[in-house]
Protein backbone atom coordinates (compact mmCIF):
# COMPACT_ATOMS: atom_id res chain seq x y z
CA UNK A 1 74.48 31.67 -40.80
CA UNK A 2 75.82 33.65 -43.90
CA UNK A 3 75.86 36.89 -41.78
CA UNK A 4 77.39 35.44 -38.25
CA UNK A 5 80.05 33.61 -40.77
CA UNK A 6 80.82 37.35 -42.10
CA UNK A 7 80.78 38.93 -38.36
CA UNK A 8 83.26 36.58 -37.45
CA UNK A 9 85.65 37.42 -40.32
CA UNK A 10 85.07 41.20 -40.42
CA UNK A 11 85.94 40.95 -36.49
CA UNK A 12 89.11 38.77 -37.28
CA UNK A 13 90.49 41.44 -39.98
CA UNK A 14 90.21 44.35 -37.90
CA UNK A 15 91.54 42.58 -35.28
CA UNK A 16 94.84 40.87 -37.00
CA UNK A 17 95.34 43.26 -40.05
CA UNK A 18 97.20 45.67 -40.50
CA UNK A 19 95.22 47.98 -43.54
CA UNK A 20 95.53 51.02 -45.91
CA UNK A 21 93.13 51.88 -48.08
CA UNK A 22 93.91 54.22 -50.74
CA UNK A 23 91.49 55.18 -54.07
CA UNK A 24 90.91 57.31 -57.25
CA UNK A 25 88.66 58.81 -59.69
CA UNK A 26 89.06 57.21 -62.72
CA UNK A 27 87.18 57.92 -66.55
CA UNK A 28 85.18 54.64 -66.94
CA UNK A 29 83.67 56.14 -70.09
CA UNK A 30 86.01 54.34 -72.65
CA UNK A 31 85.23 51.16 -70.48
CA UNK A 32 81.73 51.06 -71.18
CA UNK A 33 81.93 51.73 -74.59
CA UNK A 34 84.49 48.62 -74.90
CA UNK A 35 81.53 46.66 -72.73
CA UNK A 36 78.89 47.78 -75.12
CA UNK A 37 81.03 46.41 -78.29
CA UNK A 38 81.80 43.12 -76.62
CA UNK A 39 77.98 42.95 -76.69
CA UNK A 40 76.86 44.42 -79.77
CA UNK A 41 74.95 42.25 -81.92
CA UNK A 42 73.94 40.01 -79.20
CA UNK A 43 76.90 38.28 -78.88
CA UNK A 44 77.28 35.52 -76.25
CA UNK A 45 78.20 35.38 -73.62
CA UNK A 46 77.07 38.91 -72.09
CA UNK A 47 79.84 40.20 -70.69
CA UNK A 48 79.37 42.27 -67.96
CA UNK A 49 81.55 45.24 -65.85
CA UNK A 50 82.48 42.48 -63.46
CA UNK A 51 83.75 40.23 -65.61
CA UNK A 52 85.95 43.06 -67.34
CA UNK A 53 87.09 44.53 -64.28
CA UNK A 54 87.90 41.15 -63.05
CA UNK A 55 90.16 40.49 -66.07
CA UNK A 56 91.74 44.22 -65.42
CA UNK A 57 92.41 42.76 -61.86
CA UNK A 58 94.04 39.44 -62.73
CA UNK A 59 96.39 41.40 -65.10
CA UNK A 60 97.04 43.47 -61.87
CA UNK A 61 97.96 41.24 -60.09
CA UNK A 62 100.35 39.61 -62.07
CA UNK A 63 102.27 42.49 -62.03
CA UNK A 64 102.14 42.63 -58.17
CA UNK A 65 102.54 39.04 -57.26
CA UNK A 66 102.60 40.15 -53.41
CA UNK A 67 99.31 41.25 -53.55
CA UNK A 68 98.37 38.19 -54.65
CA UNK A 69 99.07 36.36 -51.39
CA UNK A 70 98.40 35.13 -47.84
CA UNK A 71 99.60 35.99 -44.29
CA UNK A 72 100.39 32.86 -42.60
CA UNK A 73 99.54 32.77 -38.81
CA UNK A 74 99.90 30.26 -35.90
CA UNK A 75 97.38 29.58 -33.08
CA UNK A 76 97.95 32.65 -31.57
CA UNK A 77 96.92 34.55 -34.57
CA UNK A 78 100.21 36.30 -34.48
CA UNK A 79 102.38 36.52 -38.65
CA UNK A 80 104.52 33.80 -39.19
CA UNK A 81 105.20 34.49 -42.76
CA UNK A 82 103.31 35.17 -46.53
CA UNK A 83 102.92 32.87 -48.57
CA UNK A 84 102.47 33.78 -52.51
CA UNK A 85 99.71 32.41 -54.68
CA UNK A 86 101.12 30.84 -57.83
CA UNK A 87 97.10 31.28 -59.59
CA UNK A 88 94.71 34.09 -59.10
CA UNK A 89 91.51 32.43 -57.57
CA UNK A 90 89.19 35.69 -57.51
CA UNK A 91 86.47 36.03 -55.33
CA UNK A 92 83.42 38.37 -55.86
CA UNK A 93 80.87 39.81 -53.48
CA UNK A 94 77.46 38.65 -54.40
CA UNK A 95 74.06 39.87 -52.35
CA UNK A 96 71.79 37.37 -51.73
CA UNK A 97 68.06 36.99 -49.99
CA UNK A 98 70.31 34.99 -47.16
CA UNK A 99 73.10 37.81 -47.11
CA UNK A 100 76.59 38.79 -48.66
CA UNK A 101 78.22 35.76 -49.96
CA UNK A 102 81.59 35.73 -51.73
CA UNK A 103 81.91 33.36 -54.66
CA UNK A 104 85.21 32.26 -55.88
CA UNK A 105 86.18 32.16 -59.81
CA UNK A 106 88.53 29.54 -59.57
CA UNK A 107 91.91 30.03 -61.98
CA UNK A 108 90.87 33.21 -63.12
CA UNK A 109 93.99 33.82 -64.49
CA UNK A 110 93.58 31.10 -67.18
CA UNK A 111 90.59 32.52 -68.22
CA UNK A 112 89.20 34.63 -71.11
CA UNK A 113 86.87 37.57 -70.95
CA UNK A 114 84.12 35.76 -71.84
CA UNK A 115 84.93 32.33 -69.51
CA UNK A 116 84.99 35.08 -66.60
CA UNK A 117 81.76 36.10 -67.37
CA UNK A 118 80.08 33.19 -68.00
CA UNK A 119 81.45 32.05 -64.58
CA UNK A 120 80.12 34.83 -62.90
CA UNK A 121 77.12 34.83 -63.91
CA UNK A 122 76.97 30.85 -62.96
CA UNK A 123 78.20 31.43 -59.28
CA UNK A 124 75.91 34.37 -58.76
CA UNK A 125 72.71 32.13 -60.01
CA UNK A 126 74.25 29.45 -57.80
CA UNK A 127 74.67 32.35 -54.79
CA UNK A 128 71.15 33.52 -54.88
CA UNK A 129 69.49 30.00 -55.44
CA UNK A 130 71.23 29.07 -51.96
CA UNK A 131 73.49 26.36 -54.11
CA UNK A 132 76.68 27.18 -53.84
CA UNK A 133 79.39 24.67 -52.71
CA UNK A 134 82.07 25.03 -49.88
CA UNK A 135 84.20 24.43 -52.79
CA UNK A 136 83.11 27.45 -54.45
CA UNK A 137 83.00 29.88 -51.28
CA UNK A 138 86.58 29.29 -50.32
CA UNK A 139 90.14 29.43 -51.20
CA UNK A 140 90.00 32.74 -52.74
CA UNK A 141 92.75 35.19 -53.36
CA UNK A 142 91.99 38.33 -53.85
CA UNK A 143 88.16 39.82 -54.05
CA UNK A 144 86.34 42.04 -56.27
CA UNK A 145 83.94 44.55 -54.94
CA UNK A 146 81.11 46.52 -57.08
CA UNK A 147 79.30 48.27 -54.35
CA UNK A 148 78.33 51.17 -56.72
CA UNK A 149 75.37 49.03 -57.60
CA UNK A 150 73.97 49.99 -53.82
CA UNK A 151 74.55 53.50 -55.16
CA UNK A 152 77.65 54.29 -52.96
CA UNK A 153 80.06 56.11 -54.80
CA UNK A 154 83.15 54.87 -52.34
CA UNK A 155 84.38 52.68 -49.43
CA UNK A 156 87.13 51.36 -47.44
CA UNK A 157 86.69 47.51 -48.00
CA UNK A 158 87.36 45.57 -45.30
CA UNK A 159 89.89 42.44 -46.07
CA UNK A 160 88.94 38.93 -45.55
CA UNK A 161 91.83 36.82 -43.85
CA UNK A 162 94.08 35.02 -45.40
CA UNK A 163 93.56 37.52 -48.51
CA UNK A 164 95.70 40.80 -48.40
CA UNK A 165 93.93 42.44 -50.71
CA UNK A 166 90.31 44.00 -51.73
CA UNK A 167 89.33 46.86 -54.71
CA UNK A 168 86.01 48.23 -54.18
CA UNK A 169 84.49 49.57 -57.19
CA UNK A 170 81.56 52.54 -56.93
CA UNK A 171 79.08 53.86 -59.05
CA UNK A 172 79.47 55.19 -62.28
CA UNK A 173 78.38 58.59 -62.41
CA UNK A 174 78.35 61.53 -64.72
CA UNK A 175 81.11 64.11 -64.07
CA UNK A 176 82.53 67.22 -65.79
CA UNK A 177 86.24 66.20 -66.35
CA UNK A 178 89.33 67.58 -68.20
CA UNK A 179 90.09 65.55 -71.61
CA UNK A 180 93.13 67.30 -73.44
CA UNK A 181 92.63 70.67 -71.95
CA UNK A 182 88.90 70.76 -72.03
CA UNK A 183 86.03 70.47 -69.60
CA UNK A 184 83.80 67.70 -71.10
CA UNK A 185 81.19 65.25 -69.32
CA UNK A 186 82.45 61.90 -68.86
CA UNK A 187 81.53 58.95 -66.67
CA UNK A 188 83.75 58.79 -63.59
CA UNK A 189 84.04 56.06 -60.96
CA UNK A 190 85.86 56.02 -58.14
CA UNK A 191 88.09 52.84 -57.06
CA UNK A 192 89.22 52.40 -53.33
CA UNK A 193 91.88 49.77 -52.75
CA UNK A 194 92.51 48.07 -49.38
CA UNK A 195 95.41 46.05 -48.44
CA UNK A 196 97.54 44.39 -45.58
CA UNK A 197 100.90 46.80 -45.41
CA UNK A 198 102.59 43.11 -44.08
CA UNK A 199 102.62 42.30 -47.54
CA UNK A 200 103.81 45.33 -49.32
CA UNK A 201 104.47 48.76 -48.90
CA UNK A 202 101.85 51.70 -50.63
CA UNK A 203 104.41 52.27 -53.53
CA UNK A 204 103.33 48.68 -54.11
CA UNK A 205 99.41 48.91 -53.76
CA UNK A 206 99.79 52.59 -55.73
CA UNK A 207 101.08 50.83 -58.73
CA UNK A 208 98.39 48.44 -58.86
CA UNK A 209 95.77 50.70 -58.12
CA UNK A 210 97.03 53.22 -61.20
CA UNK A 211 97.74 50.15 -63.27
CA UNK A 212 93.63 49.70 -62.37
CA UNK A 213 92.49 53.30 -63.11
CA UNK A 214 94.77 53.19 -66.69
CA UNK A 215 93.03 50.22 -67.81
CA UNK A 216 89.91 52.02 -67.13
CA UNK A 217 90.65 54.99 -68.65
CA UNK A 218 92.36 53.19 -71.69
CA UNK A 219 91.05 49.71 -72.12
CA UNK A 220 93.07 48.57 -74.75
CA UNK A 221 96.36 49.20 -73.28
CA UNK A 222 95.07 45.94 -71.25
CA UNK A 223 96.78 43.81 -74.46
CA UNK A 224 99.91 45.05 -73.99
CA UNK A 225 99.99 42.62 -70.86
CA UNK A 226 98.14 39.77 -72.31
């Protein structure tokens, strides 16, 4: 069911939309290190790279309010308009013994680090039990993709109507990389970006997607938008 639900939405998107991907190595070493001291000392909850990357995303997408959106059709399937999203419901691909399933964090813009996480990690019990809710499969607005845990270091996501928008996130991996003039080893990830080009133009979906690789690169500049 899960996978004939997916065929028929993966058929609809490259059917109806009109997508760019675009994507960039980014330094994810300073974003671990901010992961392992959110943790340190067993604190609770455990806050994972999802749940940070998902907070990196909402802040994102604030900025960019038209990727935060909807293309509204008719019958036909044919744009009538976009309509804008006043909250950030975030959905986040989950793999399951019955398939890929797509979980939705509702109001993920109201919520902390830590309330992220801890939903997370409730939806993607709730995914692999086979208990989720229609409820909590639907209504999302923009989706969160960590395929580097399959070991794939990049992709070109494929959108899920009404959203207009997708960042895939692959594995981290060690790379030799310039830091102030010299080569040093770091831990590099590359993020690929998909979105519809009804709803913005790629000055847009570059911004974003920079915005995305800074806050990797530099976690704490994440509280000047906070």
């Amino acid at each position: 069911m899960l996978r004939r639900r997916a065929a028929q939405v993966y058929r609809r998107s490259r059917r109806e939309v009109p997508d760019t991907t675009c994507w960039v190595d980014a330094d994810a070493t300073a974003l671990l290190a901010a992961k392992d001291t959110l943790n340190a000392g067993g604190a609770e909850p455990r806050i994972g790279l999802l749940a940070i990357l998902a907070r990196v995303c909402v802040a994102a997408l604030l900025r960019a309010p038209e990727l935060n959106s909807s293309v509204v059709t008719d019958d036909d399937g044919e744009a009538t308009g976009i309509r804008h999203h006043d909250g950030v419901h975030l959905g986040f691909a989950a793999q399951t013994p019955r398939g890929l399933t797509v979980p939705v964090v509702r109001d993920a813009h109201r919520r902390t680090t830590a309330e992220l996480a801890t939903e997370i990690t409730r939806l993607t019990g709730a995914a692999r039990a086979g208990r989720l809710t229609p409820a909590e499969l639907t209504g999302g607005t923009f989706t969160l993709n960590n395929y580097g845990v399959f070991g794939v270091d990049g992709a070109t996501p494929i959108i899920a109507p009404p959203q207009t928008s997708m960042l895939g996130v692959g594995r981290i991996l060690e790379r030799p990389w310039v830091v102030r003039g010299a080569l040093a080893v770091r831990r590099v990830v590359q993020l690929s970006f998909t979105f519809d080009h009804r709803v913005c133009d790629g000055a847009t979906a570059g911004a974003f997607l920079r915005f995305v690789a800074d806050a990797t690169e530099d976690p704490t500049a994440l509280l000047r938008h906070l």
